[in-house]
C-alpha atoms as a PDB file:
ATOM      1  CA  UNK A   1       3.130  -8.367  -0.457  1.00  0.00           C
ATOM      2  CA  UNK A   2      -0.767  -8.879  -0.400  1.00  0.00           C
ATOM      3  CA  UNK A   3      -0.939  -8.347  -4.071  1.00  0.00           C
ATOM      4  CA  UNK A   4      -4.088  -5.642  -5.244  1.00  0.00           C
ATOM      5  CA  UNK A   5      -6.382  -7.395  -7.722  1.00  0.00           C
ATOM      6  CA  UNK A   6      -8.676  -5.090  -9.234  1.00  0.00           C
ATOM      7  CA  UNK A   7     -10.812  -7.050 -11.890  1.00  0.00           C
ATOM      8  CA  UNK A   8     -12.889  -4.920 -13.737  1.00  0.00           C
ATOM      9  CA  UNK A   9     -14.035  -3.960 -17.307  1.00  0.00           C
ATOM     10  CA  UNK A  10     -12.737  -0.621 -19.038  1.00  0.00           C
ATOM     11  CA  UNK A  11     -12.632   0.466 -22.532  1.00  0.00           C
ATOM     12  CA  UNK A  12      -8.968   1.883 -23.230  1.00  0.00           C
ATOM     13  CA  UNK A  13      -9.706   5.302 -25.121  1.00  0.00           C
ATOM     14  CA  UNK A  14     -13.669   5.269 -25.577  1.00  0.00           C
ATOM     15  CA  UNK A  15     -16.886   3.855 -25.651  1.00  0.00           C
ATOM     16  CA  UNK A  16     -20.243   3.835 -27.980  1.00  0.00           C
ATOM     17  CA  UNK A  17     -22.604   1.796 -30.013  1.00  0.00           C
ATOM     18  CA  UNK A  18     -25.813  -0.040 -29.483  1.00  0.00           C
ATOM     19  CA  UNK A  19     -25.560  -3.666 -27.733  1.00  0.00           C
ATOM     20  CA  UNK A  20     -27.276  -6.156 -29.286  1.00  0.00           C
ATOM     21  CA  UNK A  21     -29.568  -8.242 -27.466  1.00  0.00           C
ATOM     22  CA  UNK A  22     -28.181 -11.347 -27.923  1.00  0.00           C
ATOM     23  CA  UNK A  23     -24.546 -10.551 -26.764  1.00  0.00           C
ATOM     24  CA  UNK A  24     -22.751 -12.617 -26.155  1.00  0.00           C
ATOM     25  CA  UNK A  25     -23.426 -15.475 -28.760  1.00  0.00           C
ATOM     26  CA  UNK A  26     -20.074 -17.107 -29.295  1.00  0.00           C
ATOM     27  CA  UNK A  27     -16.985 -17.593 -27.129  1.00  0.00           C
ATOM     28  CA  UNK A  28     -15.244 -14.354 -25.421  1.00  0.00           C
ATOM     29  CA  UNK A  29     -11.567 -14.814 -25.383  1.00  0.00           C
ATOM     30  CA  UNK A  30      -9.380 -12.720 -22.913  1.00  0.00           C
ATOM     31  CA  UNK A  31      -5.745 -12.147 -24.023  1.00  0.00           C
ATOM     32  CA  UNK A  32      -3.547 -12.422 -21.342  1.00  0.00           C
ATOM     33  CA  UNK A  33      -0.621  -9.885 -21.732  1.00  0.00           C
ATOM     34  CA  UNK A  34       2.089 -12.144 -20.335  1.00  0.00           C
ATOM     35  CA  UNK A  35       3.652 -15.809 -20.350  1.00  0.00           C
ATOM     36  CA  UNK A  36       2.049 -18.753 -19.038  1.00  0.00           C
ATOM     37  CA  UNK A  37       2.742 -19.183 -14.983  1.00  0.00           C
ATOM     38  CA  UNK A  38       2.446 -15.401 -14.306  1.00  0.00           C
ATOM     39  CA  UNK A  39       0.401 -13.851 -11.894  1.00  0.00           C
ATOM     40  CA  UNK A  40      -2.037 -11.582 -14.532  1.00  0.00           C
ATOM     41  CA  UNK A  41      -1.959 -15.544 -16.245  1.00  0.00           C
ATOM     42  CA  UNK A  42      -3.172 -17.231 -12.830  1.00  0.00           C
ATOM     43  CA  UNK A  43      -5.713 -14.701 -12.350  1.00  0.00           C
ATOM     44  CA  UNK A  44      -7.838 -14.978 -15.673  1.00  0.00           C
ATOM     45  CA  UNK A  45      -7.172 -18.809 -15.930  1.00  0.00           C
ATOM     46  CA  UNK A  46      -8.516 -18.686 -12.660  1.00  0.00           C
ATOM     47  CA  UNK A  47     -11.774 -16.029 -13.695  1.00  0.00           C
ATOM     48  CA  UNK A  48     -11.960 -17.976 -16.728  1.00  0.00           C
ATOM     49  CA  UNK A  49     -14.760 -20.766 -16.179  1.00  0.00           C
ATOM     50  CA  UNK A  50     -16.654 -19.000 -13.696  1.00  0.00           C
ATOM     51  CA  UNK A  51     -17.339 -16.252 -16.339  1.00  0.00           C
ATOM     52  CA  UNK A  52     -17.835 -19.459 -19.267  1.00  0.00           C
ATOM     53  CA  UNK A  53     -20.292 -20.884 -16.963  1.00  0.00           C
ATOM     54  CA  UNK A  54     -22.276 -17.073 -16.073  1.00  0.00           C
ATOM     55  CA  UNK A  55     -22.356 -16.561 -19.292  1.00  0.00           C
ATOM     56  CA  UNK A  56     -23.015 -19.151 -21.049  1.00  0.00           C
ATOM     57  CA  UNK A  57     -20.642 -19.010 -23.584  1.00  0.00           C
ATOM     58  CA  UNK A  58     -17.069 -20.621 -24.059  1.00  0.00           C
ATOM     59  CA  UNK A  59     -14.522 -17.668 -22.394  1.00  0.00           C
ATOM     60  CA  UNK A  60     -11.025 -18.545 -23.804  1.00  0.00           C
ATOM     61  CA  UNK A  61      -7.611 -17.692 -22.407  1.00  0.00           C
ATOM     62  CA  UNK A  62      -5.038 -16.940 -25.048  1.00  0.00           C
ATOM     63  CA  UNK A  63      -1.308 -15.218 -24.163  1.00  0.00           C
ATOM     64  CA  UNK A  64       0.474 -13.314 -25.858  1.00  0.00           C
ATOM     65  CA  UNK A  65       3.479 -12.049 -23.944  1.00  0.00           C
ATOM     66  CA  UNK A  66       5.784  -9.718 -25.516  1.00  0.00           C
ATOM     67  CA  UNK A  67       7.382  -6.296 -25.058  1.00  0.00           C
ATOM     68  CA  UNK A  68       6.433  -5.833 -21.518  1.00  0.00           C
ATOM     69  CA  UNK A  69       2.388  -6.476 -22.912  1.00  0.00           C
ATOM     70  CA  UNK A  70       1.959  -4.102 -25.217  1.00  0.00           C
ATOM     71  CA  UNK A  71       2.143  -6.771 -27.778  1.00  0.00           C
ATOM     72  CA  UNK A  72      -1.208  -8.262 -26.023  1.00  0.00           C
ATOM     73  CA  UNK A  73      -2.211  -4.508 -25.852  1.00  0.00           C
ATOM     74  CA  UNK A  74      -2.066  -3.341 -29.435  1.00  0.00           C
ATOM     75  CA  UNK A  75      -3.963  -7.087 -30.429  1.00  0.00           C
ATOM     76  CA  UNK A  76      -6.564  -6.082 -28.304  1.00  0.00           C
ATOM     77  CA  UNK A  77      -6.461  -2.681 -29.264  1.00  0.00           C
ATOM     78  CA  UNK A  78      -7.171  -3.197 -33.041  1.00  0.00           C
ATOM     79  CA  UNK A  79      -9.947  -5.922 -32.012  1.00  0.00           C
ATOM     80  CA  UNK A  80     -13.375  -5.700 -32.838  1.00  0.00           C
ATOM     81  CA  UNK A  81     -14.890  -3.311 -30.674  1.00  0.00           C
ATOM     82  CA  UNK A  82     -17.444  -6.071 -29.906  1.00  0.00           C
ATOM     83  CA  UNK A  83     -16.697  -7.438 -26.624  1.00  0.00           C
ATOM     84  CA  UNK A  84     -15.484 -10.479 -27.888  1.00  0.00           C
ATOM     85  CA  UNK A  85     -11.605  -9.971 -27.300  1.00  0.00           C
ATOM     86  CA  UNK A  86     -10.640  -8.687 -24.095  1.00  0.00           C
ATOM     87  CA  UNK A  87      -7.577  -7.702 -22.248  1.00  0.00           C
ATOM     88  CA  UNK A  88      -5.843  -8.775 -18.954  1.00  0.00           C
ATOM     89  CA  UNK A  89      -3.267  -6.790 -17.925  1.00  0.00           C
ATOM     90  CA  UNK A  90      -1.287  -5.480 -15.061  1.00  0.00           C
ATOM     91  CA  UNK A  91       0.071  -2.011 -13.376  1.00  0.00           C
ATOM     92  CA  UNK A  92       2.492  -2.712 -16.736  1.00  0.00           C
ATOM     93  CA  UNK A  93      -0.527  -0.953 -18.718  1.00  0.00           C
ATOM     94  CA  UNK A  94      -0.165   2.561 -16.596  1.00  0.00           C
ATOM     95  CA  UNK A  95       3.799   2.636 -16.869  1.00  0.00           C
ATOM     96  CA  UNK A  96       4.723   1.661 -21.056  1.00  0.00           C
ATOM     97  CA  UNK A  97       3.310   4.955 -22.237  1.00  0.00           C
ATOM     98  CA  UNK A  98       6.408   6.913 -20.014  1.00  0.00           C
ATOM     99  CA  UNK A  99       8.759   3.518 -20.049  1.00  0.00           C
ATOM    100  CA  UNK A 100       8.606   2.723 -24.453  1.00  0.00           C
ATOM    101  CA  UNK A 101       9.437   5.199 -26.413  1.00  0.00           C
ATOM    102  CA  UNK A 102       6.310   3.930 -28.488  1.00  0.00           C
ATOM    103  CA  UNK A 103       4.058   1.449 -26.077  1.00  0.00           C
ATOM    104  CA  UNK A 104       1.532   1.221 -29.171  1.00  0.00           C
ATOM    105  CA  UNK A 105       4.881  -6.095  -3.936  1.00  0.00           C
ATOM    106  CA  UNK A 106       5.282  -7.676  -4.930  1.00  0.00           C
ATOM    107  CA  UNK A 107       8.132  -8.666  -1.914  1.00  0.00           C
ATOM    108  CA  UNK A 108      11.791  -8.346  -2.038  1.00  0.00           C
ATOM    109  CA  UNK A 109      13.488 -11.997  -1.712  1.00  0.00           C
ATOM    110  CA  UNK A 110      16.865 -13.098  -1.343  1.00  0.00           C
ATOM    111  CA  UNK A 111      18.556 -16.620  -1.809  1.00  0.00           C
ATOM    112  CA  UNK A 112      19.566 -18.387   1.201  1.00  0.00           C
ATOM    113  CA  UNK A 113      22.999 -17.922   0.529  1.00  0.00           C
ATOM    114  CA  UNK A 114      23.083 -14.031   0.415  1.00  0.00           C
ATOM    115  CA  UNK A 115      24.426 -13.070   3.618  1.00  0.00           C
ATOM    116  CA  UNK A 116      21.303 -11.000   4.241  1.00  0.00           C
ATOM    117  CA  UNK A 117      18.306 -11.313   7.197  1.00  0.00           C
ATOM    118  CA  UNK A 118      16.938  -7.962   6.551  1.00  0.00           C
ATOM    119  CA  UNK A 119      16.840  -4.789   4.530  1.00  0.00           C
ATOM    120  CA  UNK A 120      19.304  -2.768   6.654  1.00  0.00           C
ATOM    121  CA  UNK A 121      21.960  -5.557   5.967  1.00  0.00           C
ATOM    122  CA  UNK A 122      20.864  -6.048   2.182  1.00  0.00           C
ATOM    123  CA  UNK A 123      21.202  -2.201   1.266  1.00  0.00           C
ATOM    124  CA  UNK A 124      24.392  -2.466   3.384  1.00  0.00           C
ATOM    125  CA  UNK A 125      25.789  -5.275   1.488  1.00  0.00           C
ATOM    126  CA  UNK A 126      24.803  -3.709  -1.873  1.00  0.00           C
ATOM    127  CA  UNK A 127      26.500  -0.663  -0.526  1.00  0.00           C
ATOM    128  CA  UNK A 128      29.894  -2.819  -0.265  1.00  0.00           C
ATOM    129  CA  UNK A 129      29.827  -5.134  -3.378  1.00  0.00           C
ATOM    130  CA  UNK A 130      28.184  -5.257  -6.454  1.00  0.00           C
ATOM    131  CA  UNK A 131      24.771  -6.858  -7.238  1.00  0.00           C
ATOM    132  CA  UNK A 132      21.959  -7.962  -8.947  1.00  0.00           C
ATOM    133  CA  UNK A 133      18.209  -8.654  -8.469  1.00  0.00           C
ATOM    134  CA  UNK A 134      15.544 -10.388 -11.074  1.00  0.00           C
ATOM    135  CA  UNK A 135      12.044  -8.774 -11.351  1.00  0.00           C
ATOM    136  CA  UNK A 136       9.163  -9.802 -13.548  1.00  0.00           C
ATOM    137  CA  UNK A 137      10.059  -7.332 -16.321  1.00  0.00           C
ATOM    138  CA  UNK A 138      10.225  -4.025 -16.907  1.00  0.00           C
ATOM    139  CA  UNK A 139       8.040  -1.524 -16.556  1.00  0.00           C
ATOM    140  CA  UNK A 140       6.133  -4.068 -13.610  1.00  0.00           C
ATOM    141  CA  UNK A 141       5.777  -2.537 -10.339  1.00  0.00           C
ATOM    142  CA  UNK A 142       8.375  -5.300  -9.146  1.00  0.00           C
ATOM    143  CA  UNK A 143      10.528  -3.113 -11.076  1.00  0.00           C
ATOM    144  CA  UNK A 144      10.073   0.236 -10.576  1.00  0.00           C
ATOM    145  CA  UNK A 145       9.356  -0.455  -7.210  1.00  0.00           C
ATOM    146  CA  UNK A 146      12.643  -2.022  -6.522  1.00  0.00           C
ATOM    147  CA  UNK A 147      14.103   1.119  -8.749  1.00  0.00           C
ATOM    148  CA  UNK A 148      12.026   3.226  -6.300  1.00  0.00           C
ATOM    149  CA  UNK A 149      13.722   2.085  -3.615  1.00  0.00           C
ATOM    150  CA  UNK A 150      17.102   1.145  -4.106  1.00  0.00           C
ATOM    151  CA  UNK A 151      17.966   4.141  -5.854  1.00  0.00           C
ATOM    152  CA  UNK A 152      15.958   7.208  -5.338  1.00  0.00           C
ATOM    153  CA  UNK A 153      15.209   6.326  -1.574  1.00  0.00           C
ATOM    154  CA  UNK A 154      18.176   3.944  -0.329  1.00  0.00           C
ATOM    155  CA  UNK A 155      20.454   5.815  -3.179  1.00  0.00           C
ATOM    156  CA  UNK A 156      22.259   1.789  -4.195  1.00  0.00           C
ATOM    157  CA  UNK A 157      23.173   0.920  -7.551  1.00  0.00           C
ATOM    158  CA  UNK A 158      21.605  -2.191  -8.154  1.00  0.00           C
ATOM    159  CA  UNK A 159      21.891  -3.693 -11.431  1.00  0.00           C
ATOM    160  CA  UNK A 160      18.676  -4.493 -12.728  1.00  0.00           C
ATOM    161  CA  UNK A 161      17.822  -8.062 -14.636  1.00  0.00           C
ATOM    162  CA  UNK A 162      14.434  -8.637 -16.314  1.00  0.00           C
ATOM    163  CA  UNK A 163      12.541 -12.023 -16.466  1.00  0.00           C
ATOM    164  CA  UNK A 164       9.568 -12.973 -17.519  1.00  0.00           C
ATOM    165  CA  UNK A 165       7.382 -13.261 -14.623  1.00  0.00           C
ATOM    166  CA  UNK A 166       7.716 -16.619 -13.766  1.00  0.00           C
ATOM    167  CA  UNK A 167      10.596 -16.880 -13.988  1.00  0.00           C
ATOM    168  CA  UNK A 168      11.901 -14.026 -11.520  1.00  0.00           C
ATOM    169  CA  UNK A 169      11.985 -16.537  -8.564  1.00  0.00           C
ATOM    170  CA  UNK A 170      13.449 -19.050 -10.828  1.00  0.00           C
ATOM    171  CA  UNK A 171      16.057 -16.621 -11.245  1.00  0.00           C
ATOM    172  CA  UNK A 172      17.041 -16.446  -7.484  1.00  0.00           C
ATOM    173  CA  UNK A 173      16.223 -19.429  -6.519  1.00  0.00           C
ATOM    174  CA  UNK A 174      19.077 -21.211  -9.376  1.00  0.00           C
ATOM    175  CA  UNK A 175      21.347 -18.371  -7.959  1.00  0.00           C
ATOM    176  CA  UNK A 176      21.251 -16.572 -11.284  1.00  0.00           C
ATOM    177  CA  UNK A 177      20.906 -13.704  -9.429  1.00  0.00           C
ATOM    178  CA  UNK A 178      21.278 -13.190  -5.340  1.00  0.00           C
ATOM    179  CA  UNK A 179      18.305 -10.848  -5.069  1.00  0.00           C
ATOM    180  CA  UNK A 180      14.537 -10.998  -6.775  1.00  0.00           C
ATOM    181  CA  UNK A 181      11.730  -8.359  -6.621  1.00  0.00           C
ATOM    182  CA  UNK A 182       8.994 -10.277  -7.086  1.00  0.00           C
ATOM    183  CA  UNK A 183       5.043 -10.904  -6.751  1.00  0.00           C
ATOM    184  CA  UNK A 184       3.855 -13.137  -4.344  1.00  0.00           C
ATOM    185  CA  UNK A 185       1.822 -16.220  -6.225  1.00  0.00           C
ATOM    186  CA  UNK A 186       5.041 -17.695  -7.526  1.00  0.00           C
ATOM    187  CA  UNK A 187       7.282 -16.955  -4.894  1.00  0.00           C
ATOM    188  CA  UNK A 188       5.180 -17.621  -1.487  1.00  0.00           C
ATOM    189  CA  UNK A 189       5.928 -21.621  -1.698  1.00  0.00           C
ATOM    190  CA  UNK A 190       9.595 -21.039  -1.877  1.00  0.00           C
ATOM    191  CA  UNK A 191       9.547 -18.797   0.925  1.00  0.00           C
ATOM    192  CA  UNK A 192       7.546 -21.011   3.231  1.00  0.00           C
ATOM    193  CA  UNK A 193       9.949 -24.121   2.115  1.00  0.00           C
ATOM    194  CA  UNK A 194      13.203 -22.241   3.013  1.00  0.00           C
ATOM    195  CA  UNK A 195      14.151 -21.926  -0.521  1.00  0.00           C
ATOM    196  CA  UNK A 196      14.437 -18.085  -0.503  1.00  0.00           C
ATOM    197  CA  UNK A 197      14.601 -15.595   2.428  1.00  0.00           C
ATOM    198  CA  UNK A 198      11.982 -13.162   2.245  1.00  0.00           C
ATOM    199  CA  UNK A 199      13.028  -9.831   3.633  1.00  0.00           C
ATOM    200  CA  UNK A 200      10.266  -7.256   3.189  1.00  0.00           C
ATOM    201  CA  UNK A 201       7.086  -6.840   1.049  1.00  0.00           C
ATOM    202  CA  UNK A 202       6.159  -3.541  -0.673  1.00  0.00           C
ATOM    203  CA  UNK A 203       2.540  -3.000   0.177  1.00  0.00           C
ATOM    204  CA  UNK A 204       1.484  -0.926   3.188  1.00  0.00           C
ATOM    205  CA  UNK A 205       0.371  -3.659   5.297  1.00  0.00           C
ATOM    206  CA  UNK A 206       1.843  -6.993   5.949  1.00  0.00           C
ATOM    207  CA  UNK A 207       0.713  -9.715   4.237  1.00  0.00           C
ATOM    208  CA  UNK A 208      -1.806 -12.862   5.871  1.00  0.00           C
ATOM    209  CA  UNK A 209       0.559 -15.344   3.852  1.00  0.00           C
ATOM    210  CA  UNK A 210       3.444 -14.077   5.451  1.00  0.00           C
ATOM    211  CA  UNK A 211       2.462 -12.445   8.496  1.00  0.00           C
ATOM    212  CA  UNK A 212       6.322 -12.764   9.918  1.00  0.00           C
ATOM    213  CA  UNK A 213       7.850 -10.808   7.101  1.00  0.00           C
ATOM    214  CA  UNK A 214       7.895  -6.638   7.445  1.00  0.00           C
ATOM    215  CA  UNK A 215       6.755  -3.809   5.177  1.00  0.00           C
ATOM    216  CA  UNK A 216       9.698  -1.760   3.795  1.00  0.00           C
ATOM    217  CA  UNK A 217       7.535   1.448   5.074  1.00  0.00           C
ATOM    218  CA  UNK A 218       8.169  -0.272   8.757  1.00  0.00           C
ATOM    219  CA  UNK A 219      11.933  -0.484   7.714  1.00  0.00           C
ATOM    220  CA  UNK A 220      12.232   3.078   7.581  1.00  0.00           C
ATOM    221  CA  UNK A 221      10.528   3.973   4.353  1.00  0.00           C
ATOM    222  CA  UNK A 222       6.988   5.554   5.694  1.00  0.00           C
ATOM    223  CA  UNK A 223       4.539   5.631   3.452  1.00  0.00           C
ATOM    224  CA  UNK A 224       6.509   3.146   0.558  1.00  0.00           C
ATOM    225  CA  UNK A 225       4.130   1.309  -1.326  1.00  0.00           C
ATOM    226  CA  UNK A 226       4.407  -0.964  -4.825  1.00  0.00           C
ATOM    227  CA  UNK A 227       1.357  -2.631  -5.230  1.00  0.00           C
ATOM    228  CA  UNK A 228       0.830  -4.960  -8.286  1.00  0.00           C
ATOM    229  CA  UNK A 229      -2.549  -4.937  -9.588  1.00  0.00           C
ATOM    230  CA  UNK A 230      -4.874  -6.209 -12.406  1.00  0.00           C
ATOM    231  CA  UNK A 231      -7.094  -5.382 -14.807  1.00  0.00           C
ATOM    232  CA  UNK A 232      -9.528  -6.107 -17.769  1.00  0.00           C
ATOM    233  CA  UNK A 233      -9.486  -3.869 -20.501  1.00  0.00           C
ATOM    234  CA  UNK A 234     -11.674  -4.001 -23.785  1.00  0.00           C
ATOM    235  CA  UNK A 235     -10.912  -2.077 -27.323  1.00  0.00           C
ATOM    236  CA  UNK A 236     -12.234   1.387 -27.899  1.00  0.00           C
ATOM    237  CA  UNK A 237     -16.243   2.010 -28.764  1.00  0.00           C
ATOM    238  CA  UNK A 238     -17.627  -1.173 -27.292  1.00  0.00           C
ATOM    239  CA  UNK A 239     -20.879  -0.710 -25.889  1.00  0.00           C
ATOM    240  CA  UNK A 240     -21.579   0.834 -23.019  1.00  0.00           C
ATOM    241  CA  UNK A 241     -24.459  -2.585 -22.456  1.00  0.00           C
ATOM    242  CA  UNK A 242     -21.827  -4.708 -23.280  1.00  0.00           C
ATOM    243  CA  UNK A 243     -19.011  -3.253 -20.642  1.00  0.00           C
ATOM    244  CA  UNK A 244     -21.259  -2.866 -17.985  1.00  0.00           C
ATOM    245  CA  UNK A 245     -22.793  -6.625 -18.395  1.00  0.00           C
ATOM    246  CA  UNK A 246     -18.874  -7.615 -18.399  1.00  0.00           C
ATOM    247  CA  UNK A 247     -18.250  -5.793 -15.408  1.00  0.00           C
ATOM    248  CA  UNK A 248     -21.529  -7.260 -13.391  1.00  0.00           C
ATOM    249  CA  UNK A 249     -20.230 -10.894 -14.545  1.00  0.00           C
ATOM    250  CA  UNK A 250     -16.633 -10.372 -13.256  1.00  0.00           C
ATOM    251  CA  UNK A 251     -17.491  -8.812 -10.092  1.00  0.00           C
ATOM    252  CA  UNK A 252     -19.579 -11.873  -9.718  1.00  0.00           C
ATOM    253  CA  UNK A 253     -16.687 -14.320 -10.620  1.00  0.00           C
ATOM    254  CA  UNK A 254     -14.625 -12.274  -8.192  1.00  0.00           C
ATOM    255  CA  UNK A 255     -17.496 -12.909  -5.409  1.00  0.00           C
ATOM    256  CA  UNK A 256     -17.259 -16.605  -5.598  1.00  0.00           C
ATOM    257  CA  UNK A 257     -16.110 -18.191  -2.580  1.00  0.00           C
ATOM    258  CA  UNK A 258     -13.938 -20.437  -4.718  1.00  0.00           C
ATOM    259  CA  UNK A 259     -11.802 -17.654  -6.117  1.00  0.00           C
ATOM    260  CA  UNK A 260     -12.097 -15.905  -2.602  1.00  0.00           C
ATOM    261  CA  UNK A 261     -10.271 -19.035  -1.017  1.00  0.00           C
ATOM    262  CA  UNK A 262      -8.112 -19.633  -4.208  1.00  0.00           C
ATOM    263  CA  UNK A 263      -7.337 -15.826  -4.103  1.00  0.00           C
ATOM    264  CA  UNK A 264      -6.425 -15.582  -0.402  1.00  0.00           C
ATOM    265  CA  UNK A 265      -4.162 -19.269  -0.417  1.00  0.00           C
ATOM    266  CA  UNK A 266      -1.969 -16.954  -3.404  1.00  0.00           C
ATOM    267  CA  UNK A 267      -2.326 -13.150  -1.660  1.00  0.00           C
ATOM    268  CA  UNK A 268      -4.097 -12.209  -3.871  1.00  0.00           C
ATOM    269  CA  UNK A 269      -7.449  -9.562  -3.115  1.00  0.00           C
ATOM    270  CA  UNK A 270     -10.309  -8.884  -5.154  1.00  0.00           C
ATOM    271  CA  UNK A 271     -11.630  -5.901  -5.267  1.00  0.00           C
ATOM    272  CA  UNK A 272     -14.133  -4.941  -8.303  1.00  0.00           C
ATOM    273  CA  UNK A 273     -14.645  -1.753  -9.455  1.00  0.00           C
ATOM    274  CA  UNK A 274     -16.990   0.202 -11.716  1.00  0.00           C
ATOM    275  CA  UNK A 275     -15.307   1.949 -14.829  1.00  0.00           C
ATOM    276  CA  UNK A 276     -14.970   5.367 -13.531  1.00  0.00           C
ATOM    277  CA  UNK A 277     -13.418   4.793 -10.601  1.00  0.00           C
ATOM    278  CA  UNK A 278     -11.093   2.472 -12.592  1.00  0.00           C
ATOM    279  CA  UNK A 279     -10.056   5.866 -15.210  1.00  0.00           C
ATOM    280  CA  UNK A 280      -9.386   7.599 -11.761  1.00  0.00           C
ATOM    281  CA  UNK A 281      -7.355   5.072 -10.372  1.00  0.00           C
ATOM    282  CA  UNK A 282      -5.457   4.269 -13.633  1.00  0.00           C
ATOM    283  CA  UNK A 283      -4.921   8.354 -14.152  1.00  0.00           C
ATOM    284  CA  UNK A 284      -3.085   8.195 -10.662  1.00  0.00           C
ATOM    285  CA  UNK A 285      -1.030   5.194 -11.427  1.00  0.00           C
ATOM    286  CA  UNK A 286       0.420   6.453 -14.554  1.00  0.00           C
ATOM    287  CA  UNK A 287       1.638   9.638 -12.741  1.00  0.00           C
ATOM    288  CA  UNK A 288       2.691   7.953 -10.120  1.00  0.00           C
ATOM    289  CA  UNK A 289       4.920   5.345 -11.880  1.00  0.00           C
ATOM    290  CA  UNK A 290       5.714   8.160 -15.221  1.00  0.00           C
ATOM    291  CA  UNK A 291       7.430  10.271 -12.252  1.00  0.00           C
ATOM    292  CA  UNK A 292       9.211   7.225 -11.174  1.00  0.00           C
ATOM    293  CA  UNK A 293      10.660   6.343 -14.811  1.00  0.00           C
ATOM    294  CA  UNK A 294      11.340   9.955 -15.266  1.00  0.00           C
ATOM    295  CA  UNK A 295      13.188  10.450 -12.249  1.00  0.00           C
ATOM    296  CA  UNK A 296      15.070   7.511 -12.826  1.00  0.00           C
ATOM    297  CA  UNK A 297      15.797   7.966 -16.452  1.00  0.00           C
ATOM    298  CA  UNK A 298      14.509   4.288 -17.300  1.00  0.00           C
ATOM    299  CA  UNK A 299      13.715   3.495 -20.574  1.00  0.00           C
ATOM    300  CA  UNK A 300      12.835  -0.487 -22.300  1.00  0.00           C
ATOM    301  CA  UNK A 301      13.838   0.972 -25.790  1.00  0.00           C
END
């Protein structure tokens, strides 16, 4: 799928203070809430410099995967609220509250050898034997949207095996696992190479680095959509100055034709956002996804 990007700055309960003047006046560093090689991973290593070189100051990428990132989360959480320790995260953040008990697309691939060239005759042959598919984790909209749609629409009983996110396609492609639900960065090159069959993506519209490959709401699912998307978040009470110069600087970042042409080559599309509209949007993921987890009765813990 054409993956959603939406890089933006957001405090996670609250927001107040005073900036000072000088902000910022030693290095930012943005915790990235999973492994090395994932797609929220590729996306601030690739924000990274621009911002260090906007700014002026040394912006550092740390991870810190870990319990589908709240580990990342609850760092960032107890932070300084100084806008020196940031968050990047994924849809992950609006699913753990309904997924943990305590929380503190993507595109649907198969390996060559599956006998599988579309959905109809996937869902058919999960109908007759039993199977398998990798996603990036739980609680990730490769997931819950393969949960969304093997079980509550297609009604299959597909057993479910987490990876870390770079290592879904891993997962298929060593034949760990016949089926993977993953995002596109790490998965597009196999797919072009032959290595895995890509049978549908889970956003709305086809996607420009796989023009040939369907949606599943052309399949027969109208309307089915699993976007993954990302996000940078910032502790409670930092100042309203500080957020808003954060979220001028990363708009700007995402503006760059370099990260346009890097973003585009991986499916990936920026699209900034001020802070409100980000609460609204957030607000409608987490209902949307805390209905899917309910219905489902999916829980990490």
């Amino acid at each position: 799928m054409k993956t959603r990007l939406i890089c933006l700055l957001t405090a996670a309960l609250a927001w107040c203070g005073v900036a000072h003047a000088a902000w910022p006046d030693k290095p930012i560093r943005i915790v990235v809430a999973f492994a090395p090689g994932s797609s929220t991973d590729i996306v601030a290593r690739l924000l990274g410099p621009l911002l260090t070189a906007q700014m002026g100051q040394n912006v550092i990428i740390e991870n810190r995967p870990g319990a589908g990132g709240n580990i990342a989360t609850q760092q960032v959480m107890n932070a300084p609220a100084d806008g020196y320790t940031l968050l990047m995260h994924s849809v992950a953040y609006s699913v753990n509250p309904s997924l943990f008990a305590n929380a503190g697309y993507d595109a649907l691939r198969v390996h060559p050898d599956v006998k599988a060239n579309n959905l109809a005759e996937l869902l058919a042959l999960a109908r007759s034997s039993k199977m398998a598919y990798a996603s990036s984790g739980n609680g990730t909209t490769t997931h819950l949207g393969a949960e969304l749609l093997f079980r509550t629409l297609a009604k299959v009983d597909v057993t479910h095996v987490p990876f870390q996110p770079a290592a879904a396609t891993q997962a298929a492609l060593s034949g760990q696992v016949p089926i993977a639900s993953t995002s596109m960065p790490p998965a597009v090159p196999h797919a072009k190479a032959g290595k895995v069959r890509p049978i549908a993506v889970m956003s709305l519209k086809r996607s420009p680095a796989l023009p040939d490959v369907p949606t599943v709401a052309e399949l027969g699912y109208p309307g089915f959509e699993a976007n993954t998307w990302f996000a940078v978040f910032a502790p409670a009470k930092v100042p309203a100055e500080v957020l808003e110069r954060l979220n001028a600087e990363i708009g700007k970042a995402l503006a760059a034709d370099a990260v346009k042409e890097r973003f585009a080559a991986l499916s990936l599309d920026g699209q900034p956002m001020d802070r409100a509209t980000l609460r609204r949007y957030l607000e409608a993921e987490v209902a949307k996804w805390g209905k899917v987890v309910r219905d489902n009765g999916l829980k990490a813990d």
